[in-house]
PDB file of N, CA and C in Angstrom:
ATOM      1  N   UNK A   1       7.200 -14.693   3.649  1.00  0.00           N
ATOM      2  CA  UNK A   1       7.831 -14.778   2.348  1.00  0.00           C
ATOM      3  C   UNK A   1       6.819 -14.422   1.264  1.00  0.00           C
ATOM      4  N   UNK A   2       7.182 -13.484   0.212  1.00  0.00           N
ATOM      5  CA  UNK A   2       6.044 -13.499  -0.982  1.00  0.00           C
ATOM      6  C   UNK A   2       6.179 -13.936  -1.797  1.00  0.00           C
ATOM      7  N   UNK A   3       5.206 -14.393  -2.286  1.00  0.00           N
ATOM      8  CA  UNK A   3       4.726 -15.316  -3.079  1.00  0.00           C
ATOM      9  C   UNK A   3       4.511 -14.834  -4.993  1.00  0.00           C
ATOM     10  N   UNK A   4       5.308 -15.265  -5.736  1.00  0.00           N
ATOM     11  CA  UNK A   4       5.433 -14.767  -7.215  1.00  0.00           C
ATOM     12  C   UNK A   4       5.019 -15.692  -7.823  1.00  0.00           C
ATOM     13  N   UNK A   5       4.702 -15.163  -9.158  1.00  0.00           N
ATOM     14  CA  UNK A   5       4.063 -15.689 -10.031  1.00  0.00           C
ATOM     15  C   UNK A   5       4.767 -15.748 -11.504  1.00  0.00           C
ATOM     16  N   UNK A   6       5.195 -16.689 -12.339  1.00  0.00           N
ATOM     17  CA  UNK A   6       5.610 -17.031 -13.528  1.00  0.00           C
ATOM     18  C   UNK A   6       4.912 -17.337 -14.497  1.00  0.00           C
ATOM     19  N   UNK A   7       5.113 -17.157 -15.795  1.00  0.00           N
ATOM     20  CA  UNK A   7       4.616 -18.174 -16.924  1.00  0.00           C
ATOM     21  C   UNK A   7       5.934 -18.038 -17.592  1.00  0.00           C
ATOM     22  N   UNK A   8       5.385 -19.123 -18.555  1.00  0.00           N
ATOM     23  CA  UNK A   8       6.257 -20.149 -19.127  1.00  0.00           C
ATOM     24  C   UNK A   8       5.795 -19.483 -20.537  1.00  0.00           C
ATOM     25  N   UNK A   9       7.330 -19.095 -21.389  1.00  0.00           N
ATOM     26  CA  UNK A   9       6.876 -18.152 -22.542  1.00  0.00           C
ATOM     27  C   UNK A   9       7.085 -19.476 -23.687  1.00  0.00           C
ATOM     28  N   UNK A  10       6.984 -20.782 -23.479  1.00  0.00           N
ATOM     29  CA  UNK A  10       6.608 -21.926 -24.491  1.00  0.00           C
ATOM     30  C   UNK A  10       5.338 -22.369 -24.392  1.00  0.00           C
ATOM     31  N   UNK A  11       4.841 -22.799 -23.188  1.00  0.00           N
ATOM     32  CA  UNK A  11       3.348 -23.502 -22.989  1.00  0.00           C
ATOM     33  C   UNK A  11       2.238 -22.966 -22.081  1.00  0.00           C
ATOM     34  N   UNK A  12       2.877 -21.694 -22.278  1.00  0.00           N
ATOM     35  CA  UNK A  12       2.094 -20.524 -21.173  1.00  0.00           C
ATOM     36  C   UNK A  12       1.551 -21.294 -19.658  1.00  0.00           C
ATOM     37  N   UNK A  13       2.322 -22.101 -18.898  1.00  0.00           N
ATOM     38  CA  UNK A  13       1.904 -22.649 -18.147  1.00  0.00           C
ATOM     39  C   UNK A  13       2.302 -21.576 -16.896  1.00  0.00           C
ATOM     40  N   UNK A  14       0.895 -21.214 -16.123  1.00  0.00           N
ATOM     41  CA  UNK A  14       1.376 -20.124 -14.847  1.00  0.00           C
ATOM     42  C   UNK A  14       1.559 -20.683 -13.626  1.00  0.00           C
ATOM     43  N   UNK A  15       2.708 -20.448 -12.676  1.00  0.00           N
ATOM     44  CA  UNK A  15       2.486 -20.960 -11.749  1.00  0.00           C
ATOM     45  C   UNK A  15       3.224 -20.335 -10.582  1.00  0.00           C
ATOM     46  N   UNK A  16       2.849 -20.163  -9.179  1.00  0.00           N
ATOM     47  CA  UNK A  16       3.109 -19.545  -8.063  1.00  0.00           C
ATOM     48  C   UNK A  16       4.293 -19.939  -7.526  1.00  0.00           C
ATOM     49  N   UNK A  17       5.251 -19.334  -6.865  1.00  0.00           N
ATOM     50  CA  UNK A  17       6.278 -19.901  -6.259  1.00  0.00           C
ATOM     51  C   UNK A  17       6.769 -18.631  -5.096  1.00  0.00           C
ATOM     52  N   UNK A  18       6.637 -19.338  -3.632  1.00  0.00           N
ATOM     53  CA  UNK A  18       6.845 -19.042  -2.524  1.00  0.00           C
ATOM     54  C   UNK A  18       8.324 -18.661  -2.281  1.00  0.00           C
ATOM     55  N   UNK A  19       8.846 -17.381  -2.131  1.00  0.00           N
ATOM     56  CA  UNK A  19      10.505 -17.626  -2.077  1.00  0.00           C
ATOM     57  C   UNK A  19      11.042 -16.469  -1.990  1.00  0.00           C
ATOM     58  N   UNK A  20      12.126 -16.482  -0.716  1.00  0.00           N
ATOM     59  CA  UNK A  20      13.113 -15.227  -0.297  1.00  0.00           C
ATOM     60  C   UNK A  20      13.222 -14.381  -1.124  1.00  0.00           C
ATOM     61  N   UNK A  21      13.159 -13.397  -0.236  1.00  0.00           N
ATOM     62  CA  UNK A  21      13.686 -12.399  -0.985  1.00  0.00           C
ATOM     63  C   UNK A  21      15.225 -12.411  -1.563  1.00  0.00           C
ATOM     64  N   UNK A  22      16.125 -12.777  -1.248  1.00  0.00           N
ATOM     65  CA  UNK A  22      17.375 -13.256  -1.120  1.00  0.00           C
ATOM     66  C   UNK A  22      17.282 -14.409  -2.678  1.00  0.00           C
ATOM     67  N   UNK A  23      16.168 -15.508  -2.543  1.00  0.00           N
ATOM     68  CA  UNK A  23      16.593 -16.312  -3.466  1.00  0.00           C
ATOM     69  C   UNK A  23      16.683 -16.178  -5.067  1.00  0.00           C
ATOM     70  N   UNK A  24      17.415 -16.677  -5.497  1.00  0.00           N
ATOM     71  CA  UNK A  24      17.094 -15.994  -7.210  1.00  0.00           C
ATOM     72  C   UNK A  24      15.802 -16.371  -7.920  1.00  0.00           C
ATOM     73  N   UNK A  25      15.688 -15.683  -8.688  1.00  0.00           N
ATOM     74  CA  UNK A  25      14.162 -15.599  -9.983  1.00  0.00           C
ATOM     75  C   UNK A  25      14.221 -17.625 -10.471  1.00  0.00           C
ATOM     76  N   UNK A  26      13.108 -17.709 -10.752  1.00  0.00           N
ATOM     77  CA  UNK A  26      12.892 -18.882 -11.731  1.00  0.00           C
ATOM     78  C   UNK A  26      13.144 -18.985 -12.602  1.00  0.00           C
ATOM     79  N   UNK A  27      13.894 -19.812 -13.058  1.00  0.00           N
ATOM     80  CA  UNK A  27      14.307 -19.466 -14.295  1.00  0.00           C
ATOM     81  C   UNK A  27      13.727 -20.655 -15.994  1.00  0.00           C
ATOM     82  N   UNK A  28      12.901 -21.734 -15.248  1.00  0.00           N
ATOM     83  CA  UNK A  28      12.777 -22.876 -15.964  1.00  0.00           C
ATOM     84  C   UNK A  28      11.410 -23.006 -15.669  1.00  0.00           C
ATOM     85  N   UNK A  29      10.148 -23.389 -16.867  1.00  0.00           N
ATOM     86  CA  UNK A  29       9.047 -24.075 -16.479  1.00  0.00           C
ATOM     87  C   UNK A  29       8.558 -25.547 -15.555  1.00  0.00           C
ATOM     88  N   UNK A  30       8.025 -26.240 -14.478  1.00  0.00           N
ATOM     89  CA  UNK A  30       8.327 -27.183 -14.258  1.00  0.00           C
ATOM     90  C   UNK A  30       7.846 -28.127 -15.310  1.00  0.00           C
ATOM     91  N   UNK A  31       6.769 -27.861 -15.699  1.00  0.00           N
ATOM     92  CA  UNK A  31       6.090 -28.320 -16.813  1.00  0.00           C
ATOM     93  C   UNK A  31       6.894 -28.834 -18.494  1.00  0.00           C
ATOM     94  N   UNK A  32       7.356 -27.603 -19.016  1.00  0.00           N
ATOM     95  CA  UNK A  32       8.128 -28.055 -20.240  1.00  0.00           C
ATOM     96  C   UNK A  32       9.680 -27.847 -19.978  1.00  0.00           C
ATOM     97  N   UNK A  33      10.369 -27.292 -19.434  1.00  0.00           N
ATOM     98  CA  UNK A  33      12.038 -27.078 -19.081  1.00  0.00           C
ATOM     99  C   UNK A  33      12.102 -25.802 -19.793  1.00  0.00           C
ATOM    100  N   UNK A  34      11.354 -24.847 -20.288  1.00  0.00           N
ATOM    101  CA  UNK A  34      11.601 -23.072 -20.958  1.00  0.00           C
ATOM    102  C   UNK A  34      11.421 -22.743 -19.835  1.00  0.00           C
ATOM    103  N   UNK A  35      12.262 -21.292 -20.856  1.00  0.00           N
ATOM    104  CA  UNK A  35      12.330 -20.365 -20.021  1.00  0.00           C
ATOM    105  C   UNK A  35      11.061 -19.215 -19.316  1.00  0.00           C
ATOM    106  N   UNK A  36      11.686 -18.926 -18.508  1.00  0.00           N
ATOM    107  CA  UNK A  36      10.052 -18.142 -17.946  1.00  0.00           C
ATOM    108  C   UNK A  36      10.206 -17.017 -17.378  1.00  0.00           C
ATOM    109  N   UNK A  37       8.765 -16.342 -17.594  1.00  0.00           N
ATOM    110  CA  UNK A  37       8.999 -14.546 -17.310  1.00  0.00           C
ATOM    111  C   UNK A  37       8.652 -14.299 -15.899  1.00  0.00           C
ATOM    112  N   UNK A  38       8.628 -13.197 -15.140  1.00  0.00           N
ATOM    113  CA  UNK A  38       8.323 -13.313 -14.078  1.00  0.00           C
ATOM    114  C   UNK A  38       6.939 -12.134 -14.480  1.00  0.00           C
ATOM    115  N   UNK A  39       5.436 -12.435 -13.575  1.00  0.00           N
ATOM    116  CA  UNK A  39       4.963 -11.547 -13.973  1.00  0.00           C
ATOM    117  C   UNK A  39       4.140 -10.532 -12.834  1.00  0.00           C
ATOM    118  N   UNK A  40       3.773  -9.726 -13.385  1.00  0.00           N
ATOM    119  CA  UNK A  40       3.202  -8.290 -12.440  1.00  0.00           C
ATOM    120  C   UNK A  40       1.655  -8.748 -11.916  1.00  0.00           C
ATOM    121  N   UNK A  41       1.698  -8.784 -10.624  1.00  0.00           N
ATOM    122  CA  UNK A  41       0.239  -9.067 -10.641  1.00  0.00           C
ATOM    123  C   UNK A  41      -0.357  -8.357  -9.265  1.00  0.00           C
ATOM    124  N   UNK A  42      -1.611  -8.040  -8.930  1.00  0.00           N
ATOM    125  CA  UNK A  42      -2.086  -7.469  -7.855  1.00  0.00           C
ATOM    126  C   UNK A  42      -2.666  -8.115  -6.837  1.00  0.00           C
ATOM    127  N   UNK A  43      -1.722  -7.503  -5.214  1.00  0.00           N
ATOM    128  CA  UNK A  43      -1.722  -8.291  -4.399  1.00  0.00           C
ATOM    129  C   UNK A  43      -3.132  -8.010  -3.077  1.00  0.00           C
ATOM    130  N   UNK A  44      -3.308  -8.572  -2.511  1.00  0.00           N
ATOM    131  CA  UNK A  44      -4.635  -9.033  -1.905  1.00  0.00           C
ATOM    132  C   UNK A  44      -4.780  -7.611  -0.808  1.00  0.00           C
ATOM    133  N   UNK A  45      -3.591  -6.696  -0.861  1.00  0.00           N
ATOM    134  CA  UNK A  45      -3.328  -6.292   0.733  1.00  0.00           C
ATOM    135  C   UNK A  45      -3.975  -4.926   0.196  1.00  0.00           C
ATOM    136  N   UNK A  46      -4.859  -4.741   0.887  1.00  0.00           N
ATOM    137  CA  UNK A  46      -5.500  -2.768   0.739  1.00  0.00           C
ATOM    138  C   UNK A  46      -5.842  -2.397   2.502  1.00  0.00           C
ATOM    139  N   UNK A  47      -5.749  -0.965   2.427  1.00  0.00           N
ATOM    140  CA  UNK A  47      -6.019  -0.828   3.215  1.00  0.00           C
ATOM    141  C   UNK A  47      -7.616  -0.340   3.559  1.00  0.00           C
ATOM    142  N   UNK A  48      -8.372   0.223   4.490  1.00  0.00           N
ATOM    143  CA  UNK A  48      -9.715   0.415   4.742  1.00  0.00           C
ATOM    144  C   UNK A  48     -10.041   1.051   5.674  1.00  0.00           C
ATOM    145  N   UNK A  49     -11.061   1.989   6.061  1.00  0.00           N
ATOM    146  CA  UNK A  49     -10.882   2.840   6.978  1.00  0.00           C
ATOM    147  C   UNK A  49     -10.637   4.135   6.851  1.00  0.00           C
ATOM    148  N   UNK A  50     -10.703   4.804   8.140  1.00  0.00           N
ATOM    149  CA  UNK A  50     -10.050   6.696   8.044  1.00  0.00           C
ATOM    150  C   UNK A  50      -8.500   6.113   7.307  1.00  0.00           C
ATOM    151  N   UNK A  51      -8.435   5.746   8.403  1.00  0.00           N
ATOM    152  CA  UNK A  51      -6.500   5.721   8.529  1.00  0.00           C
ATOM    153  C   UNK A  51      -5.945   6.508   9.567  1.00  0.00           C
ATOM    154  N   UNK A  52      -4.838   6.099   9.894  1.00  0.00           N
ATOM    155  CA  UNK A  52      -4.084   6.349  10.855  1.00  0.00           C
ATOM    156  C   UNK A  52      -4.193   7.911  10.752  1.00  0.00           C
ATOM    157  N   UNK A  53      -4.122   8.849  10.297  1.00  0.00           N
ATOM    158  CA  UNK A  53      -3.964  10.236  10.196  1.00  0.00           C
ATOM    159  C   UNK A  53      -5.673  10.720  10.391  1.00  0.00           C
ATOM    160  N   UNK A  54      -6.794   9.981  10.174  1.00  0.00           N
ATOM    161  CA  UNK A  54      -7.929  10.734  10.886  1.00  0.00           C
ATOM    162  C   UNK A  54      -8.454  10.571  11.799  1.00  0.00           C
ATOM    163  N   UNK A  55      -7.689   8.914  12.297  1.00  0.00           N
ATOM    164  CA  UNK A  55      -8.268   8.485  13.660  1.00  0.00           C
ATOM    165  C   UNK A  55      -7.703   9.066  14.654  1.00  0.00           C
ATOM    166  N   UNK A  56      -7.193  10.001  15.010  1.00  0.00           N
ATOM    167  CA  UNK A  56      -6.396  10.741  16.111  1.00  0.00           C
ATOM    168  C   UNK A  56      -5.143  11.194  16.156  1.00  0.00           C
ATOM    169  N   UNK A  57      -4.260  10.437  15.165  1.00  0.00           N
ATOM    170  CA  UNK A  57      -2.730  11.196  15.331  1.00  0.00           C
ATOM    171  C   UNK A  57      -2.610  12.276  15.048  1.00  0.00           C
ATOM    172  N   UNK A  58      -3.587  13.374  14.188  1.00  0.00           N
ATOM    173  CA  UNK A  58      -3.591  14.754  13.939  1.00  0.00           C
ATOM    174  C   UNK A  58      -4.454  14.916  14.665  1.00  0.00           C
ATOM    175  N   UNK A  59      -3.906  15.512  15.574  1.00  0.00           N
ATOM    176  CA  UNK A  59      -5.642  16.450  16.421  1.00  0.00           C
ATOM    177  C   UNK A  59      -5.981  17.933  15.920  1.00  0.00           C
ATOM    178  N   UNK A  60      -7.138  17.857  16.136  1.00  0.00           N
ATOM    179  CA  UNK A  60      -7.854  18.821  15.479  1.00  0.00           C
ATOM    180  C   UNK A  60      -7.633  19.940  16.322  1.00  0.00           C
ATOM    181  N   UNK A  61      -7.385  21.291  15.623  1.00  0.00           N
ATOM    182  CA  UNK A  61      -7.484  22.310  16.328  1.00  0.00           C
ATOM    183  C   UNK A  61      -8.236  23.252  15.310  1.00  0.00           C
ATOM    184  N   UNK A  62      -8.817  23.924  16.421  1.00  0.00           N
ATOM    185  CA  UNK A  62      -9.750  25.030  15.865  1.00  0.00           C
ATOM    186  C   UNK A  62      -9.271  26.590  15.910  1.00  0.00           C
ATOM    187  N   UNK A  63      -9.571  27.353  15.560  1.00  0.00           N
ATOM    188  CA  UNK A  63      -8.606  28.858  15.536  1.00  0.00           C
ATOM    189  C   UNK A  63      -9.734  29.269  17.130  1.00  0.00           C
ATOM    190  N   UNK A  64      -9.002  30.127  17.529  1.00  0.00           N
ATOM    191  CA  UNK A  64      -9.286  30.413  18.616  1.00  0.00           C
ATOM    192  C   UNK A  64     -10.249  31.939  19.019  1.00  0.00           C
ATOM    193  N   UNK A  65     -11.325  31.567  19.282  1.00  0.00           N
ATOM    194  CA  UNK A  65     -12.248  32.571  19.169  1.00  0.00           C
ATOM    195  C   UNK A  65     -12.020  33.864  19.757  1.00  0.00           C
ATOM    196  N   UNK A  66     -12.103  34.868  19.509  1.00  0.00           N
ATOM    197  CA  UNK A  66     -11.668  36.074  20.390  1.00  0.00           C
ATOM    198  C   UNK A  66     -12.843  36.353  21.271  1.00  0.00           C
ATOM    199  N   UNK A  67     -11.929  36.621  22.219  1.00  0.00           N
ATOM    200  CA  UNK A  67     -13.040  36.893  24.164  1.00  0.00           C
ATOM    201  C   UNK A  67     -13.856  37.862  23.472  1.00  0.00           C
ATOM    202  N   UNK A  68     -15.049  38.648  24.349  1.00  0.00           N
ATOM    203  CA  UNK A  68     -15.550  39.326  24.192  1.00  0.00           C
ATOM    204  C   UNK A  68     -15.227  40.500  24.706  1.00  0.00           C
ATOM    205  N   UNK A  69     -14.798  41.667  24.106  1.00  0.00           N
ATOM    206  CA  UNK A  69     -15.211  42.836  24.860  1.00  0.00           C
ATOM    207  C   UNK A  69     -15.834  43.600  25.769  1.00  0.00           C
ATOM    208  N   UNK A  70     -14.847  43.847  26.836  1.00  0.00           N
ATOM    209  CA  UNK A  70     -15.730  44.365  28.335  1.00  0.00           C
ATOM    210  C   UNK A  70     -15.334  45.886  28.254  1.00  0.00           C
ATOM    211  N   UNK A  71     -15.970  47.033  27.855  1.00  0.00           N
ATOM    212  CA  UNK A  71     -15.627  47.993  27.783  1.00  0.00           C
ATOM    213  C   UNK A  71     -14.365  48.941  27.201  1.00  0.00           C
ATOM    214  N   UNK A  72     -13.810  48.024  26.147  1.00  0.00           N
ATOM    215  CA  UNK A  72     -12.514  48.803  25.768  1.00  0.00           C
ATOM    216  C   UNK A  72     -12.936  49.670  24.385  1.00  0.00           C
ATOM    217  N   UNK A  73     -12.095  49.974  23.969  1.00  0.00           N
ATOM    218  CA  UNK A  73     -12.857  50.942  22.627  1.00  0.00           C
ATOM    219  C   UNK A  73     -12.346  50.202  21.322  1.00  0.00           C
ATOM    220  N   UNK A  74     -12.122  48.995  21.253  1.00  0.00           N
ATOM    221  CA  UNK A  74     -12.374  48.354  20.235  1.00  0.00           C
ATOM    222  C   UNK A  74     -13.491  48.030  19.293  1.00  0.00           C
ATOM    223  N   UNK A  75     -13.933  47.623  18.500  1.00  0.00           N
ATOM    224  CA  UNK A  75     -15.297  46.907  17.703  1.00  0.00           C
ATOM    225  C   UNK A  75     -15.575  45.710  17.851  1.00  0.00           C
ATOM    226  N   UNK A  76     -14.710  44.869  18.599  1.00  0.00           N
ATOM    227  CA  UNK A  76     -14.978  43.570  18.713  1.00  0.00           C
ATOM    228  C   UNK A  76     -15.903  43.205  19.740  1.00  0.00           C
ATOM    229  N   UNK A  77     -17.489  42.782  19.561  1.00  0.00           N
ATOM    230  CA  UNK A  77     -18.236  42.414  20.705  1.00  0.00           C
ATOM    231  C   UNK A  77     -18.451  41.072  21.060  1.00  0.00           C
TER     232      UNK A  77
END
């Protein structure tokens, strides 16, 4: 479940609240009984590393070298 964060637009009191996605917004400070905003804040989760796309799921390919020439009348040696 994630976890949101409120203040209280009377006594600026902030406080966390654990709750469904499903359940409705907060709507009351517990602190004074106002009303309260819900607010934007940044969450703990980053990622680190190549990542999934350099650790192997793209494999590397290289262009493919041309053989060498055994007597044909090309320029390629």
């Amino acid at each position: 479940m994630p976890m949101y964060e409120y203040r209280c637009t009377c006594c600026n009191n902030q406080f966390e609240l654990r709750q469904k996605f499903s359940d409705p917004p907060a709507s009351k400070c517990p602190q004074c009984g106002a009303t309260v905003e819900k607010m934007i804040s940044s969450t703990a989760f980053s990622l680190k590393g190549d990542g999934w796309f350099n650790s192997g799921y793209c494999p590397k390919t290289e262009a493919p070298k041309p053989a060498a020439c055994s007597g044909c009348a090309c320029s390629g040696e």
